[in-house]
PDB file of N, CA and C in Angstrom:
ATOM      1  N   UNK A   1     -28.284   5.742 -83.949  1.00  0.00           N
ATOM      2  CA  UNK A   1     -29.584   5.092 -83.728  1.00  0.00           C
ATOM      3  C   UNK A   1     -29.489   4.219 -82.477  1.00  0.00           C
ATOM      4  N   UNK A   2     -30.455   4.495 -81.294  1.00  0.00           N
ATOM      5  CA  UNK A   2     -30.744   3.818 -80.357  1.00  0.00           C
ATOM      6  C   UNK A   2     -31.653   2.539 -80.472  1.00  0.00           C
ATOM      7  N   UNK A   3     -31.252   1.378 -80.165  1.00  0.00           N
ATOM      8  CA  UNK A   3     -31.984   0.482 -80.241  1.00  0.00           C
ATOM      9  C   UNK A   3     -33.233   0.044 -79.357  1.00  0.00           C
ATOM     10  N   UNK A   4     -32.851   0.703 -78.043  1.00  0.00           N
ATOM     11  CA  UNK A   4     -33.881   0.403 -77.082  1.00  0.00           C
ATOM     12  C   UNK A   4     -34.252   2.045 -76.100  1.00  0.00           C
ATOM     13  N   UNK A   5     -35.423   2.265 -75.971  1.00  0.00           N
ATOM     14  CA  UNK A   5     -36.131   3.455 -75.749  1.00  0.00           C
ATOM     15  C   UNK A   5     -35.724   3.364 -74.461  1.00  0.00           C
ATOM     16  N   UNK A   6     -35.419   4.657 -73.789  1.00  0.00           N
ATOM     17  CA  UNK A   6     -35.323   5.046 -72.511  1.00  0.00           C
ATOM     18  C   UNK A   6     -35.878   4.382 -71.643  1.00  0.00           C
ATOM     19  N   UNK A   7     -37.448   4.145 -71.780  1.00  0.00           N
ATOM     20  CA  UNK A   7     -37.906   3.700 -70.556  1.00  0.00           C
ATOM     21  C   UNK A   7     -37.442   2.200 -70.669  1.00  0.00           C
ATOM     22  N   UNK A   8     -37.400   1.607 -71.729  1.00  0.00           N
ATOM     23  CA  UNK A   8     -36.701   0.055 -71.863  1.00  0.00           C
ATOM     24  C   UNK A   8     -35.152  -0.217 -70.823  1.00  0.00           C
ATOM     25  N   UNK A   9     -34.986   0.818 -71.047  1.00  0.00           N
ATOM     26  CA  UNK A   9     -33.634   0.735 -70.681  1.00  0.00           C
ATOM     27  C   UNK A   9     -33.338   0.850 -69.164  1.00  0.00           C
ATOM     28  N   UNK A  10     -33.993   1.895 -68.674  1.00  0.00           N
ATOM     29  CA  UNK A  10     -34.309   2.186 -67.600  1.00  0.00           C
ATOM     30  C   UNK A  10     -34.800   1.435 -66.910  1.00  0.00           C
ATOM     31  N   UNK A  11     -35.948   1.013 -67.004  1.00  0.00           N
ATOM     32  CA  UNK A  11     -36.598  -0.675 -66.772  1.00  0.00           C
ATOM     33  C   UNK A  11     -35.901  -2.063 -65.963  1.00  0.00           C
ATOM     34  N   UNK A  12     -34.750  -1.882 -67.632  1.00  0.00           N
ATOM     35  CA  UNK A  12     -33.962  -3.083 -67.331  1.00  0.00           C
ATOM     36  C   UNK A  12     -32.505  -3.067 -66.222  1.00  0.00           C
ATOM     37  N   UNK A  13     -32.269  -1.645 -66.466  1.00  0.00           N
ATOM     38  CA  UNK A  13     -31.901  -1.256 -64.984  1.00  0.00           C
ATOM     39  C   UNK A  13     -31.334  -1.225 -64.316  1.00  0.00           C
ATOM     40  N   UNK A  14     -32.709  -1.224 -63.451  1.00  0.00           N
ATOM     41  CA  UNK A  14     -33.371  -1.144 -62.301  1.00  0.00           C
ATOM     42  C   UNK A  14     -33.818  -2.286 -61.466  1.00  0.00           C
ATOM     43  N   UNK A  15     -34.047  -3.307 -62.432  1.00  0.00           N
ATOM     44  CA  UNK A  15     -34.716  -4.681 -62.327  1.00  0.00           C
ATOM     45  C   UNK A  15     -33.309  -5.492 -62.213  1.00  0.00           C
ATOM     46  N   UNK A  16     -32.670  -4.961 -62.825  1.00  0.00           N
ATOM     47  CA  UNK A  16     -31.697  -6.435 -63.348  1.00  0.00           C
ATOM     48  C   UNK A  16     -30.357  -6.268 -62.470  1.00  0.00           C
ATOM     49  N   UNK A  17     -29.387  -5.606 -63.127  1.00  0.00           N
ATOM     50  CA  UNK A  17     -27.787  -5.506 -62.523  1.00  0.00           C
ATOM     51  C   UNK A  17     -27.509  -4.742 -61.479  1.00  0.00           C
ATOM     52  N   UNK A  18     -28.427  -3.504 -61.498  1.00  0.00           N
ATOM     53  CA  UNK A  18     -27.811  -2.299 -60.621  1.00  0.00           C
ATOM     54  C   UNK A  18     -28.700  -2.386 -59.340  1.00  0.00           C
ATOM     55  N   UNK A  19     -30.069  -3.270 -59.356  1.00  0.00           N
ATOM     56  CA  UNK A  19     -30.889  -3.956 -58.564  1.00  0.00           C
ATOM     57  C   UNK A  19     -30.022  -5.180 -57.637  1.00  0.00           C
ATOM     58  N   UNK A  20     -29.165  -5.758 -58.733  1.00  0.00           N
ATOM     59  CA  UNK A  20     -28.162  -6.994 -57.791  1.00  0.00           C
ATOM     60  C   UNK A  20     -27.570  -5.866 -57.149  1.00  0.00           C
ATOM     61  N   UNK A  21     -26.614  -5.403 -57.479  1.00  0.00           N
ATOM     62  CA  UNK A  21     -25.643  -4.848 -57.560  1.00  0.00           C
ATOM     63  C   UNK A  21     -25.702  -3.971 -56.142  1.00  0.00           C
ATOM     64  N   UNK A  22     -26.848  -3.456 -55.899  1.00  0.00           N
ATOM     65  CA  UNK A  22     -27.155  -1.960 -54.876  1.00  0.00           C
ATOM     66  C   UNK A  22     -28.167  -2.496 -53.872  1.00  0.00           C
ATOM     67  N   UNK A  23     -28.761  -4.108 -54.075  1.00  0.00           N
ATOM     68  CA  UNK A  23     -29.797  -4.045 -53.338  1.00  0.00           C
ATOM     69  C   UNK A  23     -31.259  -3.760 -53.499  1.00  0.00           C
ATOM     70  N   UNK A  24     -32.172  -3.983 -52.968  1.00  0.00           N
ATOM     71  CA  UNK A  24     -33.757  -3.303 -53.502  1.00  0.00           C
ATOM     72  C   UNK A  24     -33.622  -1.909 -52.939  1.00  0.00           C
ATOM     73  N   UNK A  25     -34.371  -1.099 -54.097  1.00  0.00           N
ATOM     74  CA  UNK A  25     -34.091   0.188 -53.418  1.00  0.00           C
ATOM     75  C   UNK A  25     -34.672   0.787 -52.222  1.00  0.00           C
ATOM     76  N   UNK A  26     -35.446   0.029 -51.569  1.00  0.00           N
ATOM     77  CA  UNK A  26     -35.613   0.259 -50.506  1.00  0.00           C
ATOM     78  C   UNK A  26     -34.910   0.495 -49.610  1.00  0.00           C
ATOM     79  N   UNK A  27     -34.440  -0.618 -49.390  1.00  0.00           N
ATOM     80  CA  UNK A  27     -33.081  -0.893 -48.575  1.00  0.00           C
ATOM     81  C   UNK A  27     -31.793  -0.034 -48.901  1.00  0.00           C
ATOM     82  N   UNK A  28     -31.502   0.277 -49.966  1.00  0.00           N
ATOM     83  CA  UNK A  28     -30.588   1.359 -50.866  1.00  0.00           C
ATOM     84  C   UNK A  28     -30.500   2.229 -50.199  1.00  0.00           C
ATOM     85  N   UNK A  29     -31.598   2.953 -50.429  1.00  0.00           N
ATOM     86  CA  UNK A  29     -32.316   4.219 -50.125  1.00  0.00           C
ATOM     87  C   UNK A  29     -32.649   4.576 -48.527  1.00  0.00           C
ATOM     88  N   UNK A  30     -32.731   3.378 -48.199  1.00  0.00           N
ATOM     89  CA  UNK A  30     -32.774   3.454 -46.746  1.00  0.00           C
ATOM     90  C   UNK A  30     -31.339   4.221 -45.690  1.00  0.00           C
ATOM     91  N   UNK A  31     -30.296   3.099 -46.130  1.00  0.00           N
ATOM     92  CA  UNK A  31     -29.069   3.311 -46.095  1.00  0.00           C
ATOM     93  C   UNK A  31     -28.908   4.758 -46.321  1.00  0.00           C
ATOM     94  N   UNK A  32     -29.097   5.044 -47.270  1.00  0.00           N
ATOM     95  CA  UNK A  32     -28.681   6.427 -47.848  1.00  0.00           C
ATOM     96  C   UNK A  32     -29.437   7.945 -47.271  1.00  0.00           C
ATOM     97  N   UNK A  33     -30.723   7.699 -46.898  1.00  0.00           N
ATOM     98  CA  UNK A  33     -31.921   8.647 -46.019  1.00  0.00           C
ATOM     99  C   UNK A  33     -31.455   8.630 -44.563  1.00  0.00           C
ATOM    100  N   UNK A  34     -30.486   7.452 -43.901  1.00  0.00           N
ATOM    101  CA  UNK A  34     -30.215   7.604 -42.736  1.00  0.00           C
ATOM    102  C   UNK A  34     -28.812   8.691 -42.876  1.00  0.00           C
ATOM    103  N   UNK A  35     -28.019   8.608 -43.583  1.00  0.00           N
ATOM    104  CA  UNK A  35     -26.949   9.439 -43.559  1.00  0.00           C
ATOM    105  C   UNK A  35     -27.285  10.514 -44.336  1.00  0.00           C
ATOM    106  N   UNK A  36     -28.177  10.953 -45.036  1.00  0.00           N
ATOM    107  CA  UNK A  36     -28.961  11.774 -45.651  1.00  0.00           C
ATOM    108  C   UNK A  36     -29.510  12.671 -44.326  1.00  0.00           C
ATOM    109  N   UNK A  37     -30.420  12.037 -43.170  1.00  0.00           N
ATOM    110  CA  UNK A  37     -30.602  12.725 -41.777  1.00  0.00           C
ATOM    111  C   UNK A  37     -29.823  13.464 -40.664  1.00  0.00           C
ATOM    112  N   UNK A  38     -28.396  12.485 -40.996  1.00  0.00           N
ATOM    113  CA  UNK A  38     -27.465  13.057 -40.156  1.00  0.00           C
ATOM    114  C   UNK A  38     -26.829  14.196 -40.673  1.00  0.00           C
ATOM    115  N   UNK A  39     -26.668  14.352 -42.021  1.00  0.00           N
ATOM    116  CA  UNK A  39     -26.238  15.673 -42.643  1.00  0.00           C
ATOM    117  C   UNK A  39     -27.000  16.820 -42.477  1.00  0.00           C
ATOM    118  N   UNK A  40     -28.398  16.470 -42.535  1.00  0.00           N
ATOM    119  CA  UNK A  40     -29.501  17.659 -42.895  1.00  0.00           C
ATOM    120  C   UNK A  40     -29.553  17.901 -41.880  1.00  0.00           C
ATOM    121  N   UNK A  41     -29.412  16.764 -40.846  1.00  0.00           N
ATOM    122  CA  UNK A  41     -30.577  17.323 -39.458  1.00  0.00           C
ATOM    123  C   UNK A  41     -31.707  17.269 -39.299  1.00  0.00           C
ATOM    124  N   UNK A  42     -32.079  16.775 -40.289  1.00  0.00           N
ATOM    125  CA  UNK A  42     -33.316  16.515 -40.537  1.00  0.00           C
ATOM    126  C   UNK A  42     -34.112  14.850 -40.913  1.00  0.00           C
ATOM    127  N   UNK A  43     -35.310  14.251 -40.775  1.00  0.00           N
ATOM    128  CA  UNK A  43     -35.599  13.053 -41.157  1.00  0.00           C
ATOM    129  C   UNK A  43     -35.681  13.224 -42.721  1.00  0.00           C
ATOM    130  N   UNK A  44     -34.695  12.145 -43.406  1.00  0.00           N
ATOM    131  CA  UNK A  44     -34.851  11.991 -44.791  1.00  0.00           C
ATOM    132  C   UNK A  44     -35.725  10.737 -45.437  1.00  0.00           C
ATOM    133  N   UNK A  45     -36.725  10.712 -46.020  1.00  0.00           N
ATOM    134  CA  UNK A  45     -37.349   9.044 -46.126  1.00  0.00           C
ATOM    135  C   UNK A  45     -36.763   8.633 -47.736  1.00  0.00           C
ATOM    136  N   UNK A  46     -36.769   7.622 -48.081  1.00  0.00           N
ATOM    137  CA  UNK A  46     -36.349   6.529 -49.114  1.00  0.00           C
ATOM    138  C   UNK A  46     -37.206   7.589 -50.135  1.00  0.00           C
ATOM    139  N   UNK A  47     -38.302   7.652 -50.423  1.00  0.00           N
ATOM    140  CA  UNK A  47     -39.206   8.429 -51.154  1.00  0.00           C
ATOM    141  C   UNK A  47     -38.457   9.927 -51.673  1.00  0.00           C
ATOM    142  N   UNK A  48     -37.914  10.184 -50.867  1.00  0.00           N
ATOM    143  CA  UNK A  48     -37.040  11.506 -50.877  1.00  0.00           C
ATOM    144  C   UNK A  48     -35.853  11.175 -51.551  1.00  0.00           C
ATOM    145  N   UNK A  49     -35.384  10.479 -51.300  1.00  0.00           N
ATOM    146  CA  UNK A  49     -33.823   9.954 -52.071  1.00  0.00           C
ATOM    147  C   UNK A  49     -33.703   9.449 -53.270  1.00  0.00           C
ATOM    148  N   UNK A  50     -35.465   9.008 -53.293  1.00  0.00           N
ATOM    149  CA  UNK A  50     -35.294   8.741 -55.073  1.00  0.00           C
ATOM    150  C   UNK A  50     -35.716  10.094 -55.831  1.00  0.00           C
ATOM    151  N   UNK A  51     -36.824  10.954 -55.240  1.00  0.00           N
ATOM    152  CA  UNK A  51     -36.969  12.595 -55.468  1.00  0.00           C
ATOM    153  C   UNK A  51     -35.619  13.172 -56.078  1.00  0.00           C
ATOM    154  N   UNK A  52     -35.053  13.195 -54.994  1.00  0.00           N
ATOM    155  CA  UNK A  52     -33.563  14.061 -54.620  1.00  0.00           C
ATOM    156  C   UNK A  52     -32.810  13.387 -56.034  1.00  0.00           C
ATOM    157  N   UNK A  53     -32.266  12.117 -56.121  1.00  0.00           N
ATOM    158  CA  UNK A  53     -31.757  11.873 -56.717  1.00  0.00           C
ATOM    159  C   UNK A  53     -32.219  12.194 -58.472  1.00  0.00           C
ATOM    160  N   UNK A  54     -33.579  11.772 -58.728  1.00  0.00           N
ATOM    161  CA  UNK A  54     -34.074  12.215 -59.792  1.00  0.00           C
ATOM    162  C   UNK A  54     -34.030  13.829 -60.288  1.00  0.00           C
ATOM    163  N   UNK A  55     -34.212  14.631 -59.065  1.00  0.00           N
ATOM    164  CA  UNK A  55     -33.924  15.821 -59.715  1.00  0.00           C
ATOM    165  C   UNK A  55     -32.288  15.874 -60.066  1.00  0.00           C
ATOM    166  N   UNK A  56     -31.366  15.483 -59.665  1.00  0.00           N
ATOM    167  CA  UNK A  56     -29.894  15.530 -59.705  1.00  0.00           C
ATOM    168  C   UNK A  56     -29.575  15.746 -61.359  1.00  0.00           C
ATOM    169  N   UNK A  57     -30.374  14.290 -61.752  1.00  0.00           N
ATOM    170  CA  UNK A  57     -30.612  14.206 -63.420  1.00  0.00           C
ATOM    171  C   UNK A  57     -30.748  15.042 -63.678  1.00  0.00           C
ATOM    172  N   UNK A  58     -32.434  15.927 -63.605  1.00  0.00           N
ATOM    173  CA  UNK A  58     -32.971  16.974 -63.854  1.00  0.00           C
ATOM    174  C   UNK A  58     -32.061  17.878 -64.375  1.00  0.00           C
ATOM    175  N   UNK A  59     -31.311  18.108 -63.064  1.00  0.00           N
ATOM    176  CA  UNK A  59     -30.473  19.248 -63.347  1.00  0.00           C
ATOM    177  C   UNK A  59     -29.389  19.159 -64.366  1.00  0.00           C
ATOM    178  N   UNK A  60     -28.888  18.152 -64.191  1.00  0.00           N
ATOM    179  CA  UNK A  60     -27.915  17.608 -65.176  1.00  0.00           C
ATOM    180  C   UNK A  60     -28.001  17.770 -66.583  1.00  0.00           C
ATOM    181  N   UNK A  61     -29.632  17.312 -66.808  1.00  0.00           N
ATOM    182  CA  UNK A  61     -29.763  17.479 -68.207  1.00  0.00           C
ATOM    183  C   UNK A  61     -30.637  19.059 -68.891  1.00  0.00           C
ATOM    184  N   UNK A  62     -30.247  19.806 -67.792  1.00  0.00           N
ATOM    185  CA  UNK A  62     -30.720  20.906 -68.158  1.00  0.00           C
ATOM    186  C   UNK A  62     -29.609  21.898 -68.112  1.00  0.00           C
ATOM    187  N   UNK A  63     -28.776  21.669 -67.648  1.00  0.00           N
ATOM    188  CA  UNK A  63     -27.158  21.983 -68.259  1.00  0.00           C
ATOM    189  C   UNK A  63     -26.825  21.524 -69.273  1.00  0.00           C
ATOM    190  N   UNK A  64     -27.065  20.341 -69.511  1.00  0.00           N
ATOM    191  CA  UNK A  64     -26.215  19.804 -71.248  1.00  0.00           C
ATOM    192  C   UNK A  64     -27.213  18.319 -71.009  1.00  0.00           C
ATOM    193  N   UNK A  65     -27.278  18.457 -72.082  1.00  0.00           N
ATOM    194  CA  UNK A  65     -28.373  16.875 -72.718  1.00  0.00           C
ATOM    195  C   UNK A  65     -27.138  15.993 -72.974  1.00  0.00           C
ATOM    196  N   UNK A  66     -27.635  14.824 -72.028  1.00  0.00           N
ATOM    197  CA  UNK A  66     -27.372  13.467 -72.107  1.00  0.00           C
ATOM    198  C   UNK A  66     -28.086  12.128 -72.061  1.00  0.00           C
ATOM    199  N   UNK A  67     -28.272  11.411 -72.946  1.00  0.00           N
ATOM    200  CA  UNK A  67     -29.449  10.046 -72.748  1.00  0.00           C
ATOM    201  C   UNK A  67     -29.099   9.847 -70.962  1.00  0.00           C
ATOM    202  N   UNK A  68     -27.849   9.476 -70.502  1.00  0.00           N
ATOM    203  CA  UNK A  68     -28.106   8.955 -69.475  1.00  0.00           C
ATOM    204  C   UNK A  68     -28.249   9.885 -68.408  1.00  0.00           C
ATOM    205  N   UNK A  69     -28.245  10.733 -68.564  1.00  0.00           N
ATOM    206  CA  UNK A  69     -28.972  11.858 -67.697  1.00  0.00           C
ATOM    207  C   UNK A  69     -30.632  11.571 -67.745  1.00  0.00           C
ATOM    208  N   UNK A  70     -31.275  11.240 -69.065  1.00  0.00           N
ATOM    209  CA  UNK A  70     -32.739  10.891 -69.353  1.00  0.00           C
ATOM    210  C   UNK A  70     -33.286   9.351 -68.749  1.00  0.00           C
ATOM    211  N   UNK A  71     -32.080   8.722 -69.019  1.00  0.00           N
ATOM    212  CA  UNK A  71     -32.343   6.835 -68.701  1.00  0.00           C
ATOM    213  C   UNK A  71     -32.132   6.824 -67.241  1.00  0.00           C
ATOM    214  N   UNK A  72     -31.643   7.662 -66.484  1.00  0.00           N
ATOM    215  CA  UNK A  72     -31.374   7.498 -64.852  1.00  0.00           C
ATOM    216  C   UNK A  72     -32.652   8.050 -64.307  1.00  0.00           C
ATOM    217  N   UNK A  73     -32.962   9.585 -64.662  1.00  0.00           N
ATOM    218  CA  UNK A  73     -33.773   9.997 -64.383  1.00  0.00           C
ATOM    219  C   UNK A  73     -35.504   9.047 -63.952  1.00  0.00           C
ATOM    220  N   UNK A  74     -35.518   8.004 -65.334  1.00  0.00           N
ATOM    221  CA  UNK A  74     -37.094   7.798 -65.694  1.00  0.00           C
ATOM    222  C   UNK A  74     -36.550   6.507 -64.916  1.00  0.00           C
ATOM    223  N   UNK A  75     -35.376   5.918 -64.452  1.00  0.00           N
ATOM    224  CA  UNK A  75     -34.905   4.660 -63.746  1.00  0.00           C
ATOM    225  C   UNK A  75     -35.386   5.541 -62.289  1.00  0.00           C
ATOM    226  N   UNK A  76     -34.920   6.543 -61.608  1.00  0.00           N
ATOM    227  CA  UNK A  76     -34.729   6.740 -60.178  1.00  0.00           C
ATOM    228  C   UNK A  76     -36.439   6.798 -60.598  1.00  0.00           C
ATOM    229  N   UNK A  77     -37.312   7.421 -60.818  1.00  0.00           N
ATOM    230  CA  UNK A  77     -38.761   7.384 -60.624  1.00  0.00           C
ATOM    231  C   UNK A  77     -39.360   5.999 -61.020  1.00  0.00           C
ATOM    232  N   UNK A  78     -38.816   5.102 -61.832  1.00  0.00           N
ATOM    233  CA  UNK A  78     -38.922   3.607 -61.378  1.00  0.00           C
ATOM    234  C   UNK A  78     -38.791   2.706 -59.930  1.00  0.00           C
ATOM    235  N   UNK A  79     -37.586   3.351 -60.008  1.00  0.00           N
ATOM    236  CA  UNK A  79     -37.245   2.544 -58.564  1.00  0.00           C
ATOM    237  C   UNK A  79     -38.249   3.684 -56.716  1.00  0.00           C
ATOM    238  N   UNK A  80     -38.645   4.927 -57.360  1.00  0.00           N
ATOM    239  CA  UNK A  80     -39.544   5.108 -56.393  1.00  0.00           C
ATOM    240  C   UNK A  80     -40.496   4.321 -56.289  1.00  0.00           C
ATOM    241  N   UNK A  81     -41.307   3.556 -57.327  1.00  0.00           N
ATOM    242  CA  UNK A  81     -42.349   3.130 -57.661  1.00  0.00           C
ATOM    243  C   UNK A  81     -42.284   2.040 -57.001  1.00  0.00           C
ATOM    244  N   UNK A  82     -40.806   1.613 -56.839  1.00  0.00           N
ATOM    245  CA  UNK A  82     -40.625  -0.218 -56.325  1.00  0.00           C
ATOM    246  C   UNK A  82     -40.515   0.094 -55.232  1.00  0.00           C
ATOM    247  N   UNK A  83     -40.059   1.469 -54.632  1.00  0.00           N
ATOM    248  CA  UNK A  83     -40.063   1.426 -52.980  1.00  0.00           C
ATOM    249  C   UNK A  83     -41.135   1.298 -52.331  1.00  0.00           C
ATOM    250  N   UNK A  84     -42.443   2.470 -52.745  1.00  0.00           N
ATOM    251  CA  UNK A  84     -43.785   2.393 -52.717  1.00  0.00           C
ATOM    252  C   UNK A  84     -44.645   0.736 -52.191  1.00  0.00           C
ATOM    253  N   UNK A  85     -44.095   0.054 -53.643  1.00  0.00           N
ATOM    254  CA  UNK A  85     -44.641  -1.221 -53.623  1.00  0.00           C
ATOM    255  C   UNK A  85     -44.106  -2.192 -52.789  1.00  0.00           C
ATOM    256  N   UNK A  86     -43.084  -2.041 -52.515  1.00  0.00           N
ATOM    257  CA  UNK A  86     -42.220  -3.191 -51.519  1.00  0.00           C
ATOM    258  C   UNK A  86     -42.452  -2.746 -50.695  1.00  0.00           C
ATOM    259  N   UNK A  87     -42.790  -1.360 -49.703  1.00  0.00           N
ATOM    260  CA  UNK A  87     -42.951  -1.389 -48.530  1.00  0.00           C
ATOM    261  C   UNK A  87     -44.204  -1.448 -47.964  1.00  0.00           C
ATOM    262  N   UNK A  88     -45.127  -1.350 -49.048  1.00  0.00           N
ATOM    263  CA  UNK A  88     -46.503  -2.052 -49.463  1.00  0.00           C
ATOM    264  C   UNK A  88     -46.461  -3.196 -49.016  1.00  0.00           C
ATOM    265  N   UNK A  89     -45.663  -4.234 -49.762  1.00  0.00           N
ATOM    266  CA  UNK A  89     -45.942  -5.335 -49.108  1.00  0.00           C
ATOM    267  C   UNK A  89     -45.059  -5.969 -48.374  1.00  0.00           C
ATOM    268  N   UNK A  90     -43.810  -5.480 -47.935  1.00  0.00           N
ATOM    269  CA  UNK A  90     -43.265  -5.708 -46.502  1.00  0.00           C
ATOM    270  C   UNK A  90     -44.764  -5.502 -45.171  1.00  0.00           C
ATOM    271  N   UNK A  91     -45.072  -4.329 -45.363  1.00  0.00           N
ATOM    272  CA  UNK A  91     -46.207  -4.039 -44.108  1.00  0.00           C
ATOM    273  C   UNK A  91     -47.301  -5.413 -44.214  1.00  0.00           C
ATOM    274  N   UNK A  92     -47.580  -5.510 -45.228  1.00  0.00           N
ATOM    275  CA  UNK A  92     -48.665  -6.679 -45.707  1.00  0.00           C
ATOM    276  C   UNK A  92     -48.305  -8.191 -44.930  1.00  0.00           C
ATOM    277  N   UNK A  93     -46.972  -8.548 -45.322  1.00  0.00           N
ATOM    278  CA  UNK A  93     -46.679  -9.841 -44.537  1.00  0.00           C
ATOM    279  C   UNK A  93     -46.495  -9.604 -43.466  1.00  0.00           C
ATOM    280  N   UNK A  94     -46.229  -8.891 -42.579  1.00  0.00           N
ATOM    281  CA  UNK A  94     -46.393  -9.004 -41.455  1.00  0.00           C
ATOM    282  C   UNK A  94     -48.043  -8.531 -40.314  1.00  0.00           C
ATOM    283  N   UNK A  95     -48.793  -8.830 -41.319  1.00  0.00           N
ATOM    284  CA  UNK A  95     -49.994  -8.987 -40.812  1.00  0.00           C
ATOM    285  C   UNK A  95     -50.569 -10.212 -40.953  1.00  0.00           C
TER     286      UNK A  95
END
């Protein structure tokens, strides 16, 4: 018996330790889309890296079921949501 539901979990995160821990995912993701470009050859954006990464899960848990294959998953489409919004309002203050 699980005490706290996926998206709870996921939630907390995202928000809390792995948020200290890694940075806002903006910035994360940023980091990671620039060396993400130099591999591909291609421009990679933050939006993409939480994509990319979320399907990773995807796949993962469609080989063999794991909660944290499920709790990362519904976390990386969290933390798209915070990139969205933070660069929302990064653009905002500087007007």
């Amino acid at each position: 018996m699980v005490d706290e539901t996926v998206l709870y979990e996921a939630q907390r995160l995202i928000t809390n330790d792995r948020n200290k821990a890694y940075d806002h995912p903006l910035d994360n993701f940023a980091r990671i889309a620039k060396g993400w470009s130099v591999i591909f050859n291609s421009e990679v954006t933050e939006e993409q890296v939480a994509l990319a990464m979320t399907w990773v899960k995807i796949c993962r848990e469609v080989h063999q079921h794991s909660r944290d294959n499920i709790v990362d998953g519904a976390g990386y489409l969290g933390t798209l949501q915070m990139v969205i919004d933070e660069r929302e309002l990064r653009a905002n203050e500087t007007h």
